[in-house]
N, C-alpha and C. Protein backbone atom coordinates (compact mmCIF):
# COMPACT_ATOMS: atom_id res chain seq x y z
N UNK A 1 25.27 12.03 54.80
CA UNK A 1 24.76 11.02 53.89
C UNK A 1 23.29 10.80 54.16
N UNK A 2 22.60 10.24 53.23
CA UNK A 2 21.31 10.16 53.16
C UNK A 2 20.56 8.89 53.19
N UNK A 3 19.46 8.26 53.32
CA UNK A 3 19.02 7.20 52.75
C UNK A 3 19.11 5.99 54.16
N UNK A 4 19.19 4.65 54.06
CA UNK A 4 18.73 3.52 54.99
C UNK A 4 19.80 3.11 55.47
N UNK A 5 20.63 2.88 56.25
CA UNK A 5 21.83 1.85 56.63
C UNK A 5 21.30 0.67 56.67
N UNK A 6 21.63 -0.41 55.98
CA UNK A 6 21.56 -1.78 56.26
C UNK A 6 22.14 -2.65 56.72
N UNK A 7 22.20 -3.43 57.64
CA UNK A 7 22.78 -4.08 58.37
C UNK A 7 22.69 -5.66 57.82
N UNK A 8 23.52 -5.91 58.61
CA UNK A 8 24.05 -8.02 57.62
C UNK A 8 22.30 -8.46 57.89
N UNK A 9 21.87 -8.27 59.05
CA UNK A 9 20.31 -8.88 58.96
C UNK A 9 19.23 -8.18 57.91
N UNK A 10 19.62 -7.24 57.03
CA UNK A 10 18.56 -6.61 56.02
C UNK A 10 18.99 -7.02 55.34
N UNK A 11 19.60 -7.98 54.89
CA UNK A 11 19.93 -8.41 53.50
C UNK A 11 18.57 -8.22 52.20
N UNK A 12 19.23 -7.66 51.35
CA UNK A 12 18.27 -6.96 50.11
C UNK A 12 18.66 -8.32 49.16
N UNK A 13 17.35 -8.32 48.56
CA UNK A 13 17.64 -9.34 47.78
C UNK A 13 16.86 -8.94 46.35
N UNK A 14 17.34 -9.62 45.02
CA UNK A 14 16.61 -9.27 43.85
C UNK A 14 17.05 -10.08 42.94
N UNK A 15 16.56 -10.92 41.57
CA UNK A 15 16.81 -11.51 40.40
C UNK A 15 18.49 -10.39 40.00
N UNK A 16 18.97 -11.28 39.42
CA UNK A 16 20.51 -10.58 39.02
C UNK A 16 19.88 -9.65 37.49
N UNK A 17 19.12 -10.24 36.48
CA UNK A 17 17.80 -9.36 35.79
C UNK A 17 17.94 -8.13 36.28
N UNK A 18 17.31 -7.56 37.36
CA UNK A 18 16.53 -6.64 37.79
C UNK A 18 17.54 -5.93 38.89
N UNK A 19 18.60 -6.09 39.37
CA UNK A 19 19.27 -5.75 40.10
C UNK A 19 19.72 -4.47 40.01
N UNK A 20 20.28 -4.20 38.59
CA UNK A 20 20.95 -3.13 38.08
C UNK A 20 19.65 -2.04 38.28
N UNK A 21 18.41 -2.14 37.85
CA UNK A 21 17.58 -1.40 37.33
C UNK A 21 16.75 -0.78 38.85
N UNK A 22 16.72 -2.06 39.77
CA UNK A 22 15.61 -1.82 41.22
C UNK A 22 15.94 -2.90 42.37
N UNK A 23 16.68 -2.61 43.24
CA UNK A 23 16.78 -3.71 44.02
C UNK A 23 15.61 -3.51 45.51
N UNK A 24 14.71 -4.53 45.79
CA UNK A 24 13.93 -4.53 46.57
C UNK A 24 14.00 -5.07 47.46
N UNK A 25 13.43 -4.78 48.59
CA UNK A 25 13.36 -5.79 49.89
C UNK A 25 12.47 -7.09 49.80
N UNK A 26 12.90 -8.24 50.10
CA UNK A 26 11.64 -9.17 49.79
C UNK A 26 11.83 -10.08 50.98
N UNK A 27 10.31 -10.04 51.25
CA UNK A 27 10.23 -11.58 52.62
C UNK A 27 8.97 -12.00 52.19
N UNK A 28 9.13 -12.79 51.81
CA UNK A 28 8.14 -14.11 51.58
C UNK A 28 7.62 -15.00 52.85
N UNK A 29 6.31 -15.22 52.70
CA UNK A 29 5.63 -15.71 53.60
C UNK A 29 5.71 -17.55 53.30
N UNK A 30 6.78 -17.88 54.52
CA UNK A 30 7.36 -19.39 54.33
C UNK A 30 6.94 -20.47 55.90
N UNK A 31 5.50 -19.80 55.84
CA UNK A 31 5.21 -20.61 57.22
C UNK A 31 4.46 -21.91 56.62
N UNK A 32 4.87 -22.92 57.03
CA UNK A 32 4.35 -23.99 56.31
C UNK A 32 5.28 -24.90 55.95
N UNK A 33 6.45 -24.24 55.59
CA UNK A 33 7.51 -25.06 54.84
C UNK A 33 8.62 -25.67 55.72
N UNK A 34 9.58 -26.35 55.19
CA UNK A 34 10.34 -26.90 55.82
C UNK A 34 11.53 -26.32 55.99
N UNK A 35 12.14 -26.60 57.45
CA UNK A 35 13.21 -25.27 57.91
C UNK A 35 14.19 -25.34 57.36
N UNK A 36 14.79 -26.18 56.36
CA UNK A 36 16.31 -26.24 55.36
C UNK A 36 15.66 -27.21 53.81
N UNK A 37 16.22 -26.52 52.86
CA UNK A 37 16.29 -27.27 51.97
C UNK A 37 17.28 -28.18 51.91
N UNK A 38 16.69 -29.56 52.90
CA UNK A 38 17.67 -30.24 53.12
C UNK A 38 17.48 -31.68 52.02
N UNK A 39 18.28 -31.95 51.19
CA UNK A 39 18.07 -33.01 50.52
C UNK A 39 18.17 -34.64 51.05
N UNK A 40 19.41 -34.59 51.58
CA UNK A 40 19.87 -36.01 52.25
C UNK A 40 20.59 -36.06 53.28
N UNK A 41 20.52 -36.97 54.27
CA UNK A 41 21.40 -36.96 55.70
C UNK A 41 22.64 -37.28 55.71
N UNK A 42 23.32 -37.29 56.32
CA UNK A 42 24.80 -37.75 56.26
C UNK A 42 25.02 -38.56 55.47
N UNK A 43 26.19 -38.80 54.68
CA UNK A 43 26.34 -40.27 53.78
C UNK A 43 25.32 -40.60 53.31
N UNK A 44 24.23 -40.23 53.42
CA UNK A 44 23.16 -40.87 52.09
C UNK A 44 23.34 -40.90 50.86
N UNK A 45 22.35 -41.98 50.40
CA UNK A 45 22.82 -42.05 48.53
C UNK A 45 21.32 -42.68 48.74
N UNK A 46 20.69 -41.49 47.25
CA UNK A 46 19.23 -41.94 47.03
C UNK A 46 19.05 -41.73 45.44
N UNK A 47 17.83 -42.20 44.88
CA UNK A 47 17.69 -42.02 43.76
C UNK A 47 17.01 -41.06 43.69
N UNK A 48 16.43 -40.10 42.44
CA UNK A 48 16.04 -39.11 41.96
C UNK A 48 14.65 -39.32 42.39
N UNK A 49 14.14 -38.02 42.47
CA UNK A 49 12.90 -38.17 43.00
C UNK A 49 11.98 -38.23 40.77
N UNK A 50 10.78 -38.14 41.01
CA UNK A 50 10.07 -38.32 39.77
C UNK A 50 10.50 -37.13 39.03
N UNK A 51 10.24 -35.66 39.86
CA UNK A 51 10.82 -34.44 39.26
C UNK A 51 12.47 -34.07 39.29
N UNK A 52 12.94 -34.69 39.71
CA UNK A 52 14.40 -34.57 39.38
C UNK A 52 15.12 -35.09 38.09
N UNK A 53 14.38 -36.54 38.22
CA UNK A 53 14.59 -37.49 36.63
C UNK A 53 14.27 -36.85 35.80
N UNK A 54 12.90 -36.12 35.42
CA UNK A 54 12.77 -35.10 34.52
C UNK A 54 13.75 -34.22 33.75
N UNK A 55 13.76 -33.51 35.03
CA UNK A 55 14.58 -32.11 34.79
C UNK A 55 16.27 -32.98 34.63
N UNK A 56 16.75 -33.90 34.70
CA UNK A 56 18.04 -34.43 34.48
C UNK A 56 18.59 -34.83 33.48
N UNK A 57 16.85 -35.49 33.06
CA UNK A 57 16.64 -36.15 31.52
C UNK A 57 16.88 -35.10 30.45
N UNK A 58 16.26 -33.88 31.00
CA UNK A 58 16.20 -32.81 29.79
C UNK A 58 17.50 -32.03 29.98
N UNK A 59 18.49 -31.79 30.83
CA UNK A 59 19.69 -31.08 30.47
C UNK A 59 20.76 -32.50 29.96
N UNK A 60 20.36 -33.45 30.28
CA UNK A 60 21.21 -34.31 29.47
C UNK A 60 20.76 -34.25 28.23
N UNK A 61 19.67 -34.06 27.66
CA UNK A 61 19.53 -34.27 26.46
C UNK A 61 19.80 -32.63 25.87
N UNK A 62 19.98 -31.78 26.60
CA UNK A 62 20.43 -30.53 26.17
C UNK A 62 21.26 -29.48 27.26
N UNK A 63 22.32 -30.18 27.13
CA UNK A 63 23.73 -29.52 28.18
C UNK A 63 23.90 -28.45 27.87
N UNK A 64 23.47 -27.66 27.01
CA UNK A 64 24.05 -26.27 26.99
C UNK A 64 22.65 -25.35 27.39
N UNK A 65 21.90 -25.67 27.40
CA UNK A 65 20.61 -25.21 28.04
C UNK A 65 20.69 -24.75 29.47
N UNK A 66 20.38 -23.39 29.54
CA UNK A 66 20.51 -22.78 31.45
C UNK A 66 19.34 -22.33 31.66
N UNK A 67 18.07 -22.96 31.17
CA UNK A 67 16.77 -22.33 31.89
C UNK A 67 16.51 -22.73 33.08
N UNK A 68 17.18 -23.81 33.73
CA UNK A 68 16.62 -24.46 34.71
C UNK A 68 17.75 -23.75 36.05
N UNK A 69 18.72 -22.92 35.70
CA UNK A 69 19.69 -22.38 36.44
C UNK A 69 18.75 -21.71 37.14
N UNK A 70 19.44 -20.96 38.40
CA UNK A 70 18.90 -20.25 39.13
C UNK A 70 19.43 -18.98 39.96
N UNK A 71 20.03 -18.19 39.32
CA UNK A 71 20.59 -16.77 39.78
C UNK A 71 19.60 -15.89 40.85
N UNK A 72 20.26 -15.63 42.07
CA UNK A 72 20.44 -14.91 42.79
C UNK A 72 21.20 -14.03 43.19
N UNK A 73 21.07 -12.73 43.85
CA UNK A 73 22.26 -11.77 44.56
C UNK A 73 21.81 -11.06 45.27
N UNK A 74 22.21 -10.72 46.41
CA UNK A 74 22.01 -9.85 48.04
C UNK A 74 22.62 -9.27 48.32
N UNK A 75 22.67 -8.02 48.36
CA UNK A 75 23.70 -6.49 48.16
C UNK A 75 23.72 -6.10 49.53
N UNK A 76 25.13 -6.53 50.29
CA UNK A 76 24.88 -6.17 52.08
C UNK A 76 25.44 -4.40 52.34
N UNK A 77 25.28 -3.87 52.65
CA UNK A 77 25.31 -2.71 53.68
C UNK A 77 25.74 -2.54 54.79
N UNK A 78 27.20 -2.43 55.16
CA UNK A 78 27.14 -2.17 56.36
C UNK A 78 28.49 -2.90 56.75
N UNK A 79 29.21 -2.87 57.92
CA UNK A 79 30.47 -3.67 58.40
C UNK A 79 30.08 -5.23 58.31
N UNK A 80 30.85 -5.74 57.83
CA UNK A 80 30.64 -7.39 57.33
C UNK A 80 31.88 -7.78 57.87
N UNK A 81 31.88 -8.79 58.98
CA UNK A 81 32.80 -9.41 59.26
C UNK A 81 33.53 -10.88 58.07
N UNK A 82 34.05 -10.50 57.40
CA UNK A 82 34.59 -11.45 56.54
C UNK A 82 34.98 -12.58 57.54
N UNK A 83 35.50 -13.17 58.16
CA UNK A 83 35.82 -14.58 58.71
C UNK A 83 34.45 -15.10 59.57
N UNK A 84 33.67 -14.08 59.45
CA UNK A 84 32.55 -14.78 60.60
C UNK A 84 31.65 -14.94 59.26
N UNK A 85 31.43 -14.47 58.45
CA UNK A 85 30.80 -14.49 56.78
C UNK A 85 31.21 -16.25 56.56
N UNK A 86 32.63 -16.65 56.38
CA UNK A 86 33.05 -17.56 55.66
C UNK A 86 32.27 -18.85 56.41
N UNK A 87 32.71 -18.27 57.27
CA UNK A 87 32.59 -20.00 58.32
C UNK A 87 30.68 -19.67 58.54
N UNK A 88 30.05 -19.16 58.15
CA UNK A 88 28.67 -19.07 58.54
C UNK A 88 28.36 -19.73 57.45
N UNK A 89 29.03 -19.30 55.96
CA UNK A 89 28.72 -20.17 54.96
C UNK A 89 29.38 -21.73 54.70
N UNK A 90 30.06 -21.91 55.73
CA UNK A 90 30.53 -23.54 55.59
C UNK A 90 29.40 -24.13 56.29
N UNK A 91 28.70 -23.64 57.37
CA UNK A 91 27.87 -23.96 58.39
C UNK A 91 26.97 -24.14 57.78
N UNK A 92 26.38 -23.45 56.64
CA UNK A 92 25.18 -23.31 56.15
C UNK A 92 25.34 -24.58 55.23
N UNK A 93 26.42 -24.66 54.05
CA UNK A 93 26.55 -25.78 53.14
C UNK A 93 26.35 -27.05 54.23
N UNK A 94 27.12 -26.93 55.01
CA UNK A 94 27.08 -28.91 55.93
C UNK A 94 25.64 -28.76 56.69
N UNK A 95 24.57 -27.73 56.81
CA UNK A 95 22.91 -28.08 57.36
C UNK A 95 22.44 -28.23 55.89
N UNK A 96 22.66 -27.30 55.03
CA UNK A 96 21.47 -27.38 53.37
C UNK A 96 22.41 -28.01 52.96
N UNK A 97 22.12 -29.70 52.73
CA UNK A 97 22.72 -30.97 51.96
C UNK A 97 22.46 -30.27 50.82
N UNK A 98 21.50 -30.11 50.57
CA UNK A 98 21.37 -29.96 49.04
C UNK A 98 21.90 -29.24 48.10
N UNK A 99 23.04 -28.19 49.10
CA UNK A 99 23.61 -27.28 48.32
C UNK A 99 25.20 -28.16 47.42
N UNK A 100 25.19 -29.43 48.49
CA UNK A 100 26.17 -30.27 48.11
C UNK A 100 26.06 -31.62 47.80
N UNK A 101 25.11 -31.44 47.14
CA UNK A 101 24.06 -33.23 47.09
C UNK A 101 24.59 -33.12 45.25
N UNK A 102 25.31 -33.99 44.85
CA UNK A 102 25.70 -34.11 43.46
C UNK A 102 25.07 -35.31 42.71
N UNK A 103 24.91 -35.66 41.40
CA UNK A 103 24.62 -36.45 40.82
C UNK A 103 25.50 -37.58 40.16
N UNK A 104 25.05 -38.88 40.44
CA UNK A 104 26.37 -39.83 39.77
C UNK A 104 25.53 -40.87 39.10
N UNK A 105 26.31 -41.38 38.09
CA UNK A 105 25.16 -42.35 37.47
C UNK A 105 25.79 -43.76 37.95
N UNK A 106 24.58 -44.38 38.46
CA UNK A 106 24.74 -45.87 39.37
C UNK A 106 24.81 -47.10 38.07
N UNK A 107 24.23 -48.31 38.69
CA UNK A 107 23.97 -49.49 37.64
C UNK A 107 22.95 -49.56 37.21
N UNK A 108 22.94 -50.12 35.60
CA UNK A 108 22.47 -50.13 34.80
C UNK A 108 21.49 -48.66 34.53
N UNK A 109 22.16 -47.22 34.71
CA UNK A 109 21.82 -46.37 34.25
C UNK A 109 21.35 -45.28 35.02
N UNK A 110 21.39 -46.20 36.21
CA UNK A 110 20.44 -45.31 37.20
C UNK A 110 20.87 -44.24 38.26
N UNK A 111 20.97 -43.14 37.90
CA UNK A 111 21.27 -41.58 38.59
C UNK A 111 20.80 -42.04 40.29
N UNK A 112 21.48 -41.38 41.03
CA UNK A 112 21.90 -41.34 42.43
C UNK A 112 22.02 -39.85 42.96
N UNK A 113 21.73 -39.79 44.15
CA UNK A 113 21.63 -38.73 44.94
C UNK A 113 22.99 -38.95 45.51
N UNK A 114 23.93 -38.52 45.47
CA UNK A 114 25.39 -38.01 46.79
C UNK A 114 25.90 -37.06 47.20
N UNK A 115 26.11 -37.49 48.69
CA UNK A 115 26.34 -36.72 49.33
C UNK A 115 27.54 -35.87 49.58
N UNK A 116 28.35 -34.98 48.90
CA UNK A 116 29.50 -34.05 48.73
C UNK A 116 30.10 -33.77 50.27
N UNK A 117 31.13 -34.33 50.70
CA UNK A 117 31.91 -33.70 52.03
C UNK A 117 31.82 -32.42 51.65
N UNK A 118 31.51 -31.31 53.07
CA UNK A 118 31.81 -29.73 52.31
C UNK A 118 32.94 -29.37 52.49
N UNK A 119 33.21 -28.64 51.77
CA UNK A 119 34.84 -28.21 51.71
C UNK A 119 34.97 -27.00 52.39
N UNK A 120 36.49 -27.26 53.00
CA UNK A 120 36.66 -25.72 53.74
C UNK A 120 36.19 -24.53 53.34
N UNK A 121 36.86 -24.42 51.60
CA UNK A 121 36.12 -22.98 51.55
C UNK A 121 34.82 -23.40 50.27
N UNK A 122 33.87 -22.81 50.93
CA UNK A 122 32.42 -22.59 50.28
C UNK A 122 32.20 -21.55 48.95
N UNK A 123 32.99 -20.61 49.36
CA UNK A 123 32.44 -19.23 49.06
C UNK A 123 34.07 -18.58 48.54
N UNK A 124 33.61 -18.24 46.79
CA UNK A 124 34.54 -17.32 46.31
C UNK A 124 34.60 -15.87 46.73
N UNK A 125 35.61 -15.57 46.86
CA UNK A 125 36.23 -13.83 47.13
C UNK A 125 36.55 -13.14 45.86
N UNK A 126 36.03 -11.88 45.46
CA UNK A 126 36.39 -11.41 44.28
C UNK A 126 36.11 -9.56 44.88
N UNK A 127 37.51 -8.96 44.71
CA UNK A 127 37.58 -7.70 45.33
C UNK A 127 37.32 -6.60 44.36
N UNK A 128 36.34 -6.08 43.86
CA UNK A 128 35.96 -5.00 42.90
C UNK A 128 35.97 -3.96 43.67
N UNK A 129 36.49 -3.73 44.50
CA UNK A 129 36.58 -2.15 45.80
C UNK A 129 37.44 -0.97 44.77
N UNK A 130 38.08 -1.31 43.65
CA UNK A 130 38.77 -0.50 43.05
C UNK A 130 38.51 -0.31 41.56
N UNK A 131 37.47 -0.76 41.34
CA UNK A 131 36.97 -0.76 39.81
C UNK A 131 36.28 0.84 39.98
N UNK A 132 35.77 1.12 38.54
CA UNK A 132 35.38 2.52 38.65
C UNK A 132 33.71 2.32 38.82
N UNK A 133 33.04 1.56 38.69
CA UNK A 133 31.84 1.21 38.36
C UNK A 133 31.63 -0.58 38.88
N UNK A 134 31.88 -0.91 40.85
CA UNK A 134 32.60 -1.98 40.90
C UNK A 134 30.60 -2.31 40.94
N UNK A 135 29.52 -2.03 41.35
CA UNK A 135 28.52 -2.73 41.48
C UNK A 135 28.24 -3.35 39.71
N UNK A 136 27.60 -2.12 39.00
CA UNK A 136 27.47 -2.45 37.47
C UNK A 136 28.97 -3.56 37.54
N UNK A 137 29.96 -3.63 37.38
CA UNK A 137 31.56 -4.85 37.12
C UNK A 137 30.45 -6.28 37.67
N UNK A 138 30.11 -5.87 39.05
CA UNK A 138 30.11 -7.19 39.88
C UNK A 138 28.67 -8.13 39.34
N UNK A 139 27.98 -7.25 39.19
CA UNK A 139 26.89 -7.13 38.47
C UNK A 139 26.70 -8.28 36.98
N UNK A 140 27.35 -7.38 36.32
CA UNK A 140 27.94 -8.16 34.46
C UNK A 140 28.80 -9.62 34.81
N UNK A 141 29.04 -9.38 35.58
CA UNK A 141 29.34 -10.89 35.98
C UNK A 141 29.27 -11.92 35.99
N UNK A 142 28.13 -11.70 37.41
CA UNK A 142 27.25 -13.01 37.85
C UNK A 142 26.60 -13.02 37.14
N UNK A 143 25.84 -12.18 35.82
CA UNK A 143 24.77 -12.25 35.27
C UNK A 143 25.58 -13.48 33.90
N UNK A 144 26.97 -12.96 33.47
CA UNK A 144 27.73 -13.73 32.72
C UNK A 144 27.39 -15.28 32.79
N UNK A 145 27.92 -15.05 34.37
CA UNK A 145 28.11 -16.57 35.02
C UNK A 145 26.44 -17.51 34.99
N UNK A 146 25.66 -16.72 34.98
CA UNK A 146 24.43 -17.11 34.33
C UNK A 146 24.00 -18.24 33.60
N UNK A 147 24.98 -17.45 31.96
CA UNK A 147 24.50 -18.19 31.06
C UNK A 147 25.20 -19.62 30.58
N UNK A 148 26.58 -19.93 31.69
CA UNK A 148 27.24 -21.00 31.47
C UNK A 148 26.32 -22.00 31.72
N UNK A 149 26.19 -23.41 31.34
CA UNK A 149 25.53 -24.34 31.70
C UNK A 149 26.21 -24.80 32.62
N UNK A 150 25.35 -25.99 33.84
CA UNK A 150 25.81 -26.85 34.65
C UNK A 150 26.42 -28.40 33.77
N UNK A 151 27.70 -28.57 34.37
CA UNK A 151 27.93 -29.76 34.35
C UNK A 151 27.33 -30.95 35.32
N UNK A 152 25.97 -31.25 34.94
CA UNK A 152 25.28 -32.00 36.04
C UNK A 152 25.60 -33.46 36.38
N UNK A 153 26.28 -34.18 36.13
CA UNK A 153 26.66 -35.12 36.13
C UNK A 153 28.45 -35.04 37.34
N UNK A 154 28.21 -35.84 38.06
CA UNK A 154 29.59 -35.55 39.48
C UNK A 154 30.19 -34.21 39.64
N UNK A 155 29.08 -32.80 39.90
CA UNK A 155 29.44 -31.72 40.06
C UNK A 155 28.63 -31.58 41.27
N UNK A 156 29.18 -30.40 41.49
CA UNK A 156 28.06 -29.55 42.68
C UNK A 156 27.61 -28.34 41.65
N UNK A 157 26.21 -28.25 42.13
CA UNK A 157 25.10 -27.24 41.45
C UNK A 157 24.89 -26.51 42.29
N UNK A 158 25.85 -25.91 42.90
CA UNK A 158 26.37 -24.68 43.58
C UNK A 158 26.98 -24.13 43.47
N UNK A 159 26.87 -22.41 43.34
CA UNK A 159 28.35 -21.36 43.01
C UNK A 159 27.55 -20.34 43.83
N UNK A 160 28.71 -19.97 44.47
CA UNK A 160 28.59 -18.61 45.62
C UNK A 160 29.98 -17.81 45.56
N UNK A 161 29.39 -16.80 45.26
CA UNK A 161 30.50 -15.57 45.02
C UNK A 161 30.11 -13.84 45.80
N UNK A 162 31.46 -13.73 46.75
CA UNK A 162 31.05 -12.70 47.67
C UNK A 162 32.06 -11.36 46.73
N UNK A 163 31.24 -10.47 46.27
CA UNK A 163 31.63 -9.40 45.75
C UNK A 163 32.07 -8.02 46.03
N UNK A 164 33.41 -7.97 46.88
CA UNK A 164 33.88 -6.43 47.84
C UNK A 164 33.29 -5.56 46.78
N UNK A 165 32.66 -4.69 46.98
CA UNK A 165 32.56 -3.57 46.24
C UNK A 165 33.31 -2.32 46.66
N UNK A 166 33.40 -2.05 48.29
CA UNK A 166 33.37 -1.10 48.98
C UNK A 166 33.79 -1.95 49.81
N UNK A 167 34.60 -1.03 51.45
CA UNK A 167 34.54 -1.80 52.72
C UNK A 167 33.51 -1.77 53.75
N UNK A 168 32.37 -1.42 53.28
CA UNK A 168 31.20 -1.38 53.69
C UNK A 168 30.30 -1.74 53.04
N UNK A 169 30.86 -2.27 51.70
CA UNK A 169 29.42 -2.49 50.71
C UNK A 169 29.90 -3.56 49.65
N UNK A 170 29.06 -4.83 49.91
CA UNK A 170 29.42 -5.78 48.93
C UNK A 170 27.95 -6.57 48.36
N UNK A 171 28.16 -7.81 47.42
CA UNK A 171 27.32 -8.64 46.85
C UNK A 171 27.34 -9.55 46.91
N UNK A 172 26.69 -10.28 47.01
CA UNK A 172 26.91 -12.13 47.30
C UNK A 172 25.90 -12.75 46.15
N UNK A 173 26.10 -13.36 45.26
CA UNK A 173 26.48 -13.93 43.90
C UNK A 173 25.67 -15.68 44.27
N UNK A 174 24.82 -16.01 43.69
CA UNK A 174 24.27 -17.56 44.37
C UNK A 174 23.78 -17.88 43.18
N UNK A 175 23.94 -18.80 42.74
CA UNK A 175 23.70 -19.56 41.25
C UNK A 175 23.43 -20.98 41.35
N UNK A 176 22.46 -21.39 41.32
CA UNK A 176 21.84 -22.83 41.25
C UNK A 176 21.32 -23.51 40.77
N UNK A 177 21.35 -24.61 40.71
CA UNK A 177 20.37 -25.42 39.39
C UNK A 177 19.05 -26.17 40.01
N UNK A 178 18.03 -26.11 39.02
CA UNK A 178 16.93 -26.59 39.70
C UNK A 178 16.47 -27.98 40.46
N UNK A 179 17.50 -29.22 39.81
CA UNK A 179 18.07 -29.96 40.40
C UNK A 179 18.12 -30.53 41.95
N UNK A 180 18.40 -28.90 42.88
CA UNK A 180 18.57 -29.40 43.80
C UNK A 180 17.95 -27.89 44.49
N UNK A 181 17.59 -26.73 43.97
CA UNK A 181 17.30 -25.56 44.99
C UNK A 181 15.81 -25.07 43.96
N UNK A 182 15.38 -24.84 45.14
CA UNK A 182 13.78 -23.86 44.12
C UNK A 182 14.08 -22.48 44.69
N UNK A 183 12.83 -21.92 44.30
CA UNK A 183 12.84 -20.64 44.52
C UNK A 183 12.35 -19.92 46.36
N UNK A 184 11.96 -20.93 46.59
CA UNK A 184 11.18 -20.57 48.08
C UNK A 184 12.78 -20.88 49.13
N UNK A 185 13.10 -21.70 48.39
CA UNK A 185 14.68 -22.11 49.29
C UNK A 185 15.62 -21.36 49.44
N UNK A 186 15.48 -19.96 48.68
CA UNK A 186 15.96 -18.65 49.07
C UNK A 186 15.90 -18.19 50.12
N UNK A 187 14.86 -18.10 50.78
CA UNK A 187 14.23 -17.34 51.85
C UNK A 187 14.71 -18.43 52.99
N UNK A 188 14.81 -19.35 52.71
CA UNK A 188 15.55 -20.50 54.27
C UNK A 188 17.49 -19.90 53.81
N UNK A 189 17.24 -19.72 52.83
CA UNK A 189 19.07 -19.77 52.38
C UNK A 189 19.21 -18.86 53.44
N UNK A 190 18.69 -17.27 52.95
CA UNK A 190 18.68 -16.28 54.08
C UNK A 190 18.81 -16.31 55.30
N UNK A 191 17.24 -16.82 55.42
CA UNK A 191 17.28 -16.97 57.19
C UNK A 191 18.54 -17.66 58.04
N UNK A 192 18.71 -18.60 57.52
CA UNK A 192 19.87 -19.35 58.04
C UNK A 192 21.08 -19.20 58.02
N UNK A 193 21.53 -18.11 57.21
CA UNK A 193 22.92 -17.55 57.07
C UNK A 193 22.84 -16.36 57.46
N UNK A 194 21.95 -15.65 58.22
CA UNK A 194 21.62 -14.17 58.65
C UNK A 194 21.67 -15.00 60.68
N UNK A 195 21.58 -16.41 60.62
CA UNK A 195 21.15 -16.26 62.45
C UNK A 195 22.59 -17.01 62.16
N UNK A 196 23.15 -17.98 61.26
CA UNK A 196 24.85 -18.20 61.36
C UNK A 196 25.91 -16.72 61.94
N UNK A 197 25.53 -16.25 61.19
CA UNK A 197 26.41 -14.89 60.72
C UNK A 197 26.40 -14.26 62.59
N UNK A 198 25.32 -13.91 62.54
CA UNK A 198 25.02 -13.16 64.21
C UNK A 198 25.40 -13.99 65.23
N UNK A 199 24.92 -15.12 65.21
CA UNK A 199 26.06 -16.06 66.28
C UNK A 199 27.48 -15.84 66.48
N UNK A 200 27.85 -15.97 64.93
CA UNK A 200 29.16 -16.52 65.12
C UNK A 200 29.91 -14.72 65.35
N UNK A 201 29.49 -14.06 63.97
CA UNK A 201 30.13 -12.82 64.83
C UNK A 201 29.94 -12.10 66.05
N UNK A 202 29.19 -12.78 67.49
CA UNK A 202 29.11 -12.27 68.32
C UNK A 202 29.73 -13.29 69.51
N UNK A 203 30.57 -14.16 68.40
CA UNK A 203 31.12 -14.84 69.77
C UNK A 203 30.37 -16.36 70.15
N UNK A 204 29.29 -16.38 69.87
CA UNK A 204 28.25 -17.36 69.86
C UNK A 204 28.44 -18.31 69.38
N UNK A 205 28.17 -19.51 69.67
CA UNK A 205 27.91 -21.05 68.99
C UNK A 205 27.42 -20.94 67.59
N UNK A 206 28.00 -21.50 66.45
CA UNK A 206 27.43 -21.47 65.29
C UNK A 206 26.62 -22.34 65.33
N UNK A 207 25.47 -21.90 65.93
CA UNK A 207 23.94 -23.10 66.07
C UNK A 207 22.83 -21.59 64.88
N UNK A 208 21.88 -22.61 64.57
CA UNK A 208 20.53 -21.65 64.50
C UNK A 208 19.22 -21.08 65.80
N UNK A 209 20.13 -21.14 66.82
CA UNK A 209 19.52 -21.30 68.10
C UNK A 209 19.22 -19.75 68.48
């Protein structure tokens, strides 16, 4: 065989767009920023920041609208420990609040920040290892899953979907609303579920240590 082995720490990343056509390596230069897109601390309840009200105002006033969504996918390479995968991504949801920070409307009108207990399981399983064409399948998918709108109002504006393609080769599926994840919050998503992952499948404390 020919070509790069990638390992769970090379995670490849690319727009679900552009995936089919060129998938690239990308690391973004995130010195400066803050180490989790963390929204709120335990049990907190806050109100919308100025740019949140915005962007809340305008899918309420147009719910079927998904510009503000946010599709991602990271095509891994290589032996993937599925149970050390799962629990790296529970680890990751209970540090990035924000992946579970939902919206509720308070008194007299006024939208609230809350805080979502995370739930055991984080992360959908969907086995395309036997399709004839399982990347393009896994692919048409998430891109599907795209164009649904968020129910922003007492939801989570989070969907994560891990895609078997192969037993060596899968996709992981991340769909978000602007709401609560930007685009630079990719690159912490990464980092932090690439030093989960290596901990825990080596036996290690699920710390970022």
């Amino acid at each position: 065989a020919t070509g790069v082995r990638l390992e769970i720490s090379e995670i490849i990343t690319g727009r679900l767009g552009n995936l089919a056509e060129k998938i690239t390596v990308s690391e973004r230069n995130t010195e400066g920023a803050q180490d989790s897109p963390t929204a709120l601390k335990q049990s907190s309840v806050r109100r919308l920041s100025a740019e949140q009200t915005r962007l809340l105002k305008y899918q309420l006033r147009y719910p079927e609208d998904t510009s503000n969504n946010l599709p991602a996918a990271w095509l891994i390479e290589g032996e993937l420990d599925l149970d050390s995968f799962k629990v790296s991504m529970k680890r990751l949801y209970e540090r990035q609040t924000a992946l579970r920070t939902i919206i509720s409307e308070g008194e007299h009108g006024h939208h609230l920040l809350l805080l979502h207990v995370a739930e055991t399981e984080t992360l959908e399983i969907k086995d395309f290892s036997e399709n004839k064409n399982p990347l393009d399948d896994a692919i048409k998918e998430a891109t599907e899953r795209t164009k649904q709108p968020f129910t922003v109002i007492n939801n989570q504006l989070c969907y994560v979907c891990l895609y078997k393609l192969a037993p060596n080769n899968h996709l992981i599926s991340l769909l978000t609303h602007q709401l609560m994840f930007d685009g630079w919050s990719y690159d912490i998503f990464l980092k932090e579920l690439e030093i989960f992952y290596t901990n825990i499948s080596q036996g290690n404390a699920a710390s970022l240590d």
